[in-house]
C-alpha atoms as a PDB file:
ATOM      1  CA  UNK A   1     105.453  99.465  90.158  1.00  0.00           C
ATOM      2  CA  UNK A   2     103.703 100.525  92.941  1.00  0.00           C
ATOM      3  CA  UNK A   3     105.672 103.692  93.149  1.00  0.00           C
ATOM      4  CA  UNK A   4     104.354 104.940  89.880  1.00  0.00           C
ATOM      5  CA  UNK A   5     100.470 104.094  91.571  1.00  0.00           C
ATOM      6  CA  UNK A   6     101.827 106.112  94.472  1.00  0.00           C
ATOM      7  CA  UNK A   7     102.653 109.442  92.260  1.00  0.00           C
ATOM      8  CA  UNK A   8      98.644 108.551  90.092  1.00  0.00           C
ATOM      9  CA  UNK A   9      96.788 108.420  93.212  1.00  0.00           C
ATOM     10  CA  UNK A  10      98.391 111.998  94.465  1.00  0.00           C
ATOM     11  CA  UNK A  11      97.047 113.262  91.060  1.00  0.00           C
ATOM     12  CA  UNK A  12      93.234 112.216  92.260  1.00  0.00           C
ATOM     13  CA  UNK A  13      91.007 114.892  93.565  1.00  0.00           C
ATOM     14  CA  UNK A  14      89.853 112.510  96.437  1.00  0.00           C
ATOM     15  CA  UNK A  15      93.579 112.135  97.777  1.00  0.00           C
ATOM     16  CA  UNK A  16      94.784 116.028  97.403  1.00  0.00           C
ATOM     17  CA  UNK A  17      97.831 116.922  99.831  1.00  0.00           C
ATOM     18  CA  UNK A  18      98.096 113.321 100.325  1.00  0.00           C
ATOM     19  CA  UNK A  19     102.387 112.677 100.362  1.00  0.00           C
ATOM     20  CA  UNK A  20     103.698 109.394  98.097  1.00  0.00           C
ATOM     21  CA  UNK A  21     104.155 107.992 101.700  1.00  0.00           C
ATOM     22  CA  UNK A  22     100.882 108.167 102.913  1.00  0.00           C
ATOM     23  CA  UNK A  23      99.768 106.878  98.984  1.00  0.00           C
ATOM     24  CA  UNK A  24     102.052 103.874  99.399  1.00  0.00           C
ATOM     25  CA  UNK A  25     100.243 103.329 102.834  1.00  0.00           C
ATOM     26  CA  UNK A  26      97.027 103.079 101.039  1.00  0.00           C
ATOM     27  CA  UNK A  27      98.658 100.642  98.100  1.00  0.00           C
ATOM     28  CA  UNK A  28     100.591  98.782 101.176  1.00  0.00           C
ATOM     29  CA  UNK A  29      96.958  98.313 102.798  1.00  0.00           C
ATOM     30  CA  UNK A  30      95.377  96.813  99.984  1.00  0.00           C
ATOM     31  CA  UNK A  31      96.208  94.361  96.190  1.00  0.00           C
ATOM     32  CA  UNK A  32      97.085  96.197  93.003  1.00  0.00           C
ATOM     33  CA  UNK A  33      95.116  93.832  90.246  1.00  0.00           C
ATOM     34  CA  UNK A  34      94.666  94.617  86.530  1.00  0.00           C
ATOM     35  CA  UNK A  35      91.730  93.444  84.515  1.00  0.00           C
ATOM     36  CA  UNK A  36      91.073  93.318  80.854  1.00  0.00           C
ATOM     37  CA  UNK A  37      87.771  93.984  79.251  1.00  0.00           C
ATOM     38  CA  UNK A  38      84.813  92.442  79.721  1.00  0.00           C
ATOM     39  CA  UNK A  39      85.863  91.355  83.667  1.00  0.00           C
ATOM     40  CA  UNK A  40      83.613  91.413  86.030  1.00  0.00           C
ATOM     41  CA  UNK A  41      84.950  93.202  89.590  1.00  0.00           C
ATOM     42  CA  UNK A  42      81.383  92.907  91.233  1.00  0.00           C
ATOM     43  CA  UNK A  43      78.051  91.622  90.208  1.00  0.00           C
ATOM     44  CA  UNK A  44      74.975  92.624  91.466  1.00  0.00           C
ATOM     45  CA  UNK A  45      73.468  91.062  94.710  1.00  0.00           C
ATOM     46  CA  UNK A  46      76.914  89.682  95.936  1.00  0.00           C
ATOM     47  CA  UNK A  47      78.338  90.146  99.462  1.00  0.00           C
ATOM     48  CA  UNK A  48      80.311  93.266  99.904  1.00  0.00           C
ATOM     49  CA  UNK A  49      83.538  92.398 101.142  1.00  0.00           C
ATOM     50  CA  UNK A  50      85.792  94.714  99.628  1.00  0.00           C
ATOM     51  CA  UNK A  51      86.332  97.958  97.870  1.00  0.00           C
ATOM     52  CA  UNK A  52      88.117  99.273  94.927  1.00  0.00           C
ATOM     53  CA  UNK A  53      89.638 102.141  93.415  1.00  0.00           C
ATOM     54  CA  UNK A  54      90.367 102.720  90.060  1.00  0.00           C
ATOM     55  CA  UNK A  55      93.653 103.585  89.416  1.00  0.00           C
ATOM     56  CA  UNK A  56      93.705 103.282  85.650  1.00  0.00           C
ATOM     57  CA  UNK A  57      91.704 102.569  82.660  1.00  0.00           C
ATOM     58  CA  UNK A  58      87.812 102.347  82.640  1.00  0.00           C
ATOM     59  CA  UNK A  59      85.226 100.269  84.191  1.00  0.00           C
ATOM     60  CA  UNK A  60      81.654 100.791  83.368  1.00  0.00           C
ATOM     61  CA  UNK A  61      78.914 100.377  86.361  1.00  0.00           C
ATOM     62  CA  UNK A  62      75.543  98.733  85.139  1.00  0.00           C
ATOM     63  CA  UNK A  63      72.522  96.894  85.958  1.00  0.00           C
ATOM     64  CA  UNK A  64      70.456  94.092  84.034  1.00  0.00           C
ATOM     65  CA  UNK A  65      66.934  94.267  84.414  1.00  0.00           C
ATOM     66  CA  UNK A  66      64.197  92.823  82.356  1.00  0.00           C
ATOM     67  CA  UNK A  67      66.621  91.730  79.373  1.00  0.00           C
ATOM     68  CA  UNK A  68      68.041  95.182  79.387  1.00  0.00           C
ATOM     69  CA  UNK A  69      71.845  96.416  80.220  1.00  0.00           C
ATOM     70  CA  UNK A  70      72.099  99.545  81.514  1.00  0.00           C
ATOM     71  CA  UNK A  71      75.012 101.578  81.777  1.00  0.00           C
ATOM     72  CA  UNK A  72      74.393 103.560  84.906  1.00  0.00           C
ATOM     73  CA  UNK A  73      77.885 105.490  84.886  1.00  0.00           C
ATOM     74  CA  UNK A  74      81.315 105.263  83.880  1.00  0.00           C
ATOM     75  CA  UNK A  75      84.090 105.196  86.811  1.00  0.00           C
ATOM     76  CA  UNK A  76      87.799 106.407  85.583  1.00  0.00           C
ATOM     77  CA  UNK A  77      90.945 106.424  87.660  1.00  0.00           C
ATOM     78  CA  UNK A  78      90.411 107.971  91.201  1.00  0.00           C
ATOM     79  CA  UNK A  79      86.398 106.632  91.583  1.00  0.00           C
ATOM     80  CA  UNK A  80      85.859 104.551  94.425  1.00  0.00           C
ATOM     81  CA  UNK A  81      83.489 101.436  93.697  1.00  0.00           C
ATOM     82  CA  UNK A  82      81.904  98.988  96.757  1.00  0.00           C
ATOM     83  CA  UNK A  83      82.260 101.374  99.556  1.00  0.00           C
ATOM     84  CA  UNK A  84      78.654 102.331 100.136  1.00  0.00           C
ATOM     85  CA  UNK A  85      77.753  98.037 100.185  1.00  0.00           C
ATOM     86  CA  UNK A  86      80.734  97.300 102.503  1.00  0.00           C
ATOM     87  CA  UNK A  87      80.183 100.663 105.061  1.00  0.00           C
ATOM     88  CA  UNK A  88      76.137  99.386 105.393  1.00  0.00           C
ATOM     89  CA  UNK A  89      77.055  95.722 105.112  1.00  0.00           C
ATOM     90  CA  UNK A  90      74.141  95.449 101.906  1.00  0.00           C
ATOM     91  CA  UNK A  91      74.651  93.207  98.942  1.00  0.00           C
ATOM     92  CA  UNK A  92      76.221  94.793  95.561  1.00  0.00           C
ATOM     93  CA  UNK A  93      73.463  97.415  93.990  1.00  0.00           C
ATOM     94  CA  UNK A  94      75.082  97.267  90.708  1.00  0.00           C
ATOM     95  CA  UNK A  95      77.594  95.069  88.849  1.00  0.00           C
ATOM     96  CA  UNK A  96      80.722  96.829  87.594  1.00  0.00           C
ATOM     97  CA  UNK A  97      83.173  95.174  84.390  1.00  0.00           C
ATOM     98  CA  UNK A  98      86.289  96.633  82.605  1.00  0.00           C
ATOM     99  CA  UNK A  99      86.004  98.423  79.644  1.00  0.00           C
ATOM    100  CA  UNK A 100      89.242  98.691  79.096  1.00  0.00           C
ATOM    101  CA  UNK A 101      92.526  97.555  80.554  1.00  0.00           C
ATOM    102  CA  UNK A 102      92.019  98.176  84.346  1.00  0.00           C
ATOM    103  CA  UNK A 103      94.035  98.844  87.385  1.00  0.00           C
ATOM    104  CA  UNK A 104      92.298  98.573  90.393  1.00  0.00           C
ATOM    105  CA  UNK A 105      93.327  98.679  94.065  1.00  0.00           C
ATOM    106  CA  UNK A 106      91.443  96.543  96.196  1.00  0.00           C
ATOM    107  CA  UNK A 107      91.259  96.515  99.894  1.00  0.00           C
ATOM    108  CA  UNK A 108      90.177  94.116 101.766  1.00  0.00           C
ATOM    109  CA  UNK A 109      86.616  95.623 104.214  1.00  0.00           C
ATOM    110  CA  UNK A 110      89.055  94.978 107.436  1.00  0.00           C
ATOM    111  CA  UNK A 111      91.535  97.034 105.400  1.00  0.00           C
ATOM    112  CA  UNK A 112      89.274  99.584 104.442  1.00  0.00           C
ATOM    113  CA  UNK A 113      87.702 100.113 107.840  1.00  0.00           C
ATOM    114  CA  UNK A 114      91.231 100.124 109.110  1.00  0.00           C
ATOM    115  CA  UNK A 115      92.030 103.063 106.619  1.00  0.00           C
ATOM    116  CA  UNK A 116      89.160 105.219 107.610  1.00  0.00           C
ATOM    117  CA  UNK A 117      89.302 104.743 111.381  1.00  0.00           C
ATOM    118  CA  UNK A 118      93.167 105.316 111.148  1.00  0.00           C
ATOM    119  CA  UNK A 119      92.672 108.944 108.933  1.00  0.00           C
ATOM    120  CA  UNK A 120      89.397 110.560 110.102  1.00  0.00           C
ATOM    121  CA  UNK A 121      90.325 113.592 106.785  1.00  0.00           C
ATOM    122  CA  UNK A 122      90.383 110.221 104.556  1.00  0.00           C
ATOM    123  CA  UNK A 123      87.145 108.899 105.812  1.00  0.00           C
ATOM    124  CA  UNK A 124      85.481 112.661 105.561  1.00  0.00           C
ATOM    125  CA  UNK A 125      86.311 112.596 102.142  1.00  0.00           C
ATOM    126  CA  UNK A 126      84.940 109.046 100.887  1.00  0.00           C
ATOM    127  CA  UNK A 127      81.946 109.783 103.220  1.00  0.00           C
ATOM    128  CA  UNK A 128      81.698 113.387 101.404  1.00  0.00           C
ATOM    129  CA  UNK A 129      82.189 111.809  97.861  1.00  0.00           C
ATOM    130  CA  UNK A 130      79.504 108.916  98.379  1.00  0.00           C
ATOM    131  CA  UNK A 131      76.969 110.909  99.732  1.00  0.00           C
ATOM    132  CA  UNK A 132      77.651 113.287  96.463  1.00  0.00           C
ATOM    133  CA  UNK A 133      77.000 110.351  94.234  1.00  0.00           C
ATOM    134  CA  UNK A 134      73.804 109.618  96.078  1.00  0.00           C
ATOM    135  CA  UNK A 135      72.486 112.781  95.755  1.00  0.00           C
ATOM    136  CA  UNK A 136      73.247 112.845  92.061  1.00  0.00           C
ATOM    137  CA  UNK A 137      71.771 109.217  91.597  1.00  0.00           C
ATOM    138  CA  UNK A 138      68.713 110.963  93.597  1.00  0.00           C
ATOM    139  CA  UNK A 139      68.400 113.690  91.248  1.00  0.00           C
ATOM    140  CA  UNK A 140      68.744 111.402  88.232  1.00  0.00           C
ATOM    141  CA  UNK A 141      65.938 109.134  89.308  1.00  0.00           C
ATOM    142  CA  UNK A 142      63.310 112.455  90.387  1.00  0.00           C
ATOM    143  CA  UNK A 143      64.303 113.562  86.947  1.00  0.00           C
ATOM    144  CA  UNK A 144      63.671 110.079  85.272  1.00  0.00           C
ATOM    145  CA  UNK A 145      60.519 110.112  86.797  1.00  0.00           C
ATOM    146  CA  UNK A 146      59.503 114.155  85.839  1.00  0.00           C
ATOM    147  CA  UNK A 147      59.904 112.818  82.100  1.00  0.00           C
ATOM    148  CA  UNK A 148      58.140 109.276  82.319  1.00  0.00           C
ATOM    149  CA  UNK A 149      55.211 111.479  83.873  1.00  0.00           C
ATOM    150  CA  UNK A 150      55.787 114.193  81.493  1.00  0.00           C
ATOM    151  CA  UNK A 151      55.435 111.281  78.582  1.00  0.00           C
ATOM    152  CA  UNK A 152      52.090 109.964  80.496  1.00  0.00           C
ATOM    153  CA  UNK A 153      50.566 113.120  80.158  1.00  0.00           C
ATOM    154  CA  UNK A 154      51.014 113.967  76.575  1.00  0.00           C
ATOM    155  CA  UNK A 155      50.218 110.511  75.782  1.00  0.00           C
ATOM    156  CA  UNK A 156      47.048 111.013  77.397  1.00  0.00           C
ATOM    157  CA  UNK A 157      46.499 113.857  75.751  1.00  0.00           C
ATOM    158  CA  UNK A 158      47.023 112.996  72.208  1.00  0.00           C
ATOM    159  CA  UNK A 159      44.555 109.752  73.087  1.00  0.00           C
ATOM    160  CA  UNK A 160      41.819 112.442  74.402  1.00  0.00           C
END
């Protein structure tokens, strides 16, 4: 089984030009587990002590606040989840469940430190991919706030 994760995580833009040898490293270094829908792989505010990456199926990243769910993004096969918490040793900023029937690899943080001190070209491209998603959750949020102002003032407006 895990040779057929081996060939699916070659096929994932993060792990381009990696060989089914150095993909069974990164299986061998960590737990293949599968999850059905509606389970929870993190929760908000819990220790970060591992990370995962999807290998197949869906997972859908959210946060409850005030009564509300909301879905902040959707992570499909190849998306890393948890490394951000474990690299700055923070709690969980969001929870993550399966949509779908899930495959996830999950290292262990010893593992995963292990894996980026052991392949500096593996750790330059998590690094490179987190700090993309932080930009884009950056942008999101200036934008969010552009239109909540945006609302303010024609609100005002209309009132005046």
């Amino acid at each position: 089984m895990s040779t057929n994760y081996a060939e699916l995580i070659i096929g994932f833009p993060l792990f381009k030009g990696f060989t089914t040898n150095g993909t069974k490293r990164l299986l061998d270094s960590g737990e293949v587990k599968e999850h059905k829908p509606g389970d929870v792989l993190l929760a908000e505010g819990d220790k970060a002590d591992f990370v995962l990456l999807v290998l197949s199926g869906a997972l859908e990243v959210f946060v409850d606040r005030e009564g509300k769910h909301l879905v902040l993004t959707e992570a499909k096969p190849g998306t890393i989840l948890g490394e951000l918490a474990v690299l700055c040793g923070i709690p969980r900023s969001a929870s993550v469940k399966a949509k779908e029937n899930t495959a996830v690899l999950e290292w262990s943080e010893a593992a995963f430190r292990t894996l980026l001190l052991r392949d500096p070209s593996l750790s330059q491209r998590i690094f490179r991919e987190a700090l993309r998603t932080l930009i884009e959750k950056e942008r999101s949020l200036i934008d969010s706030i552009i239109d909540a102002q945006d609302e303010a003032t024609k609100s005002y407006s209309a009132d005046n």
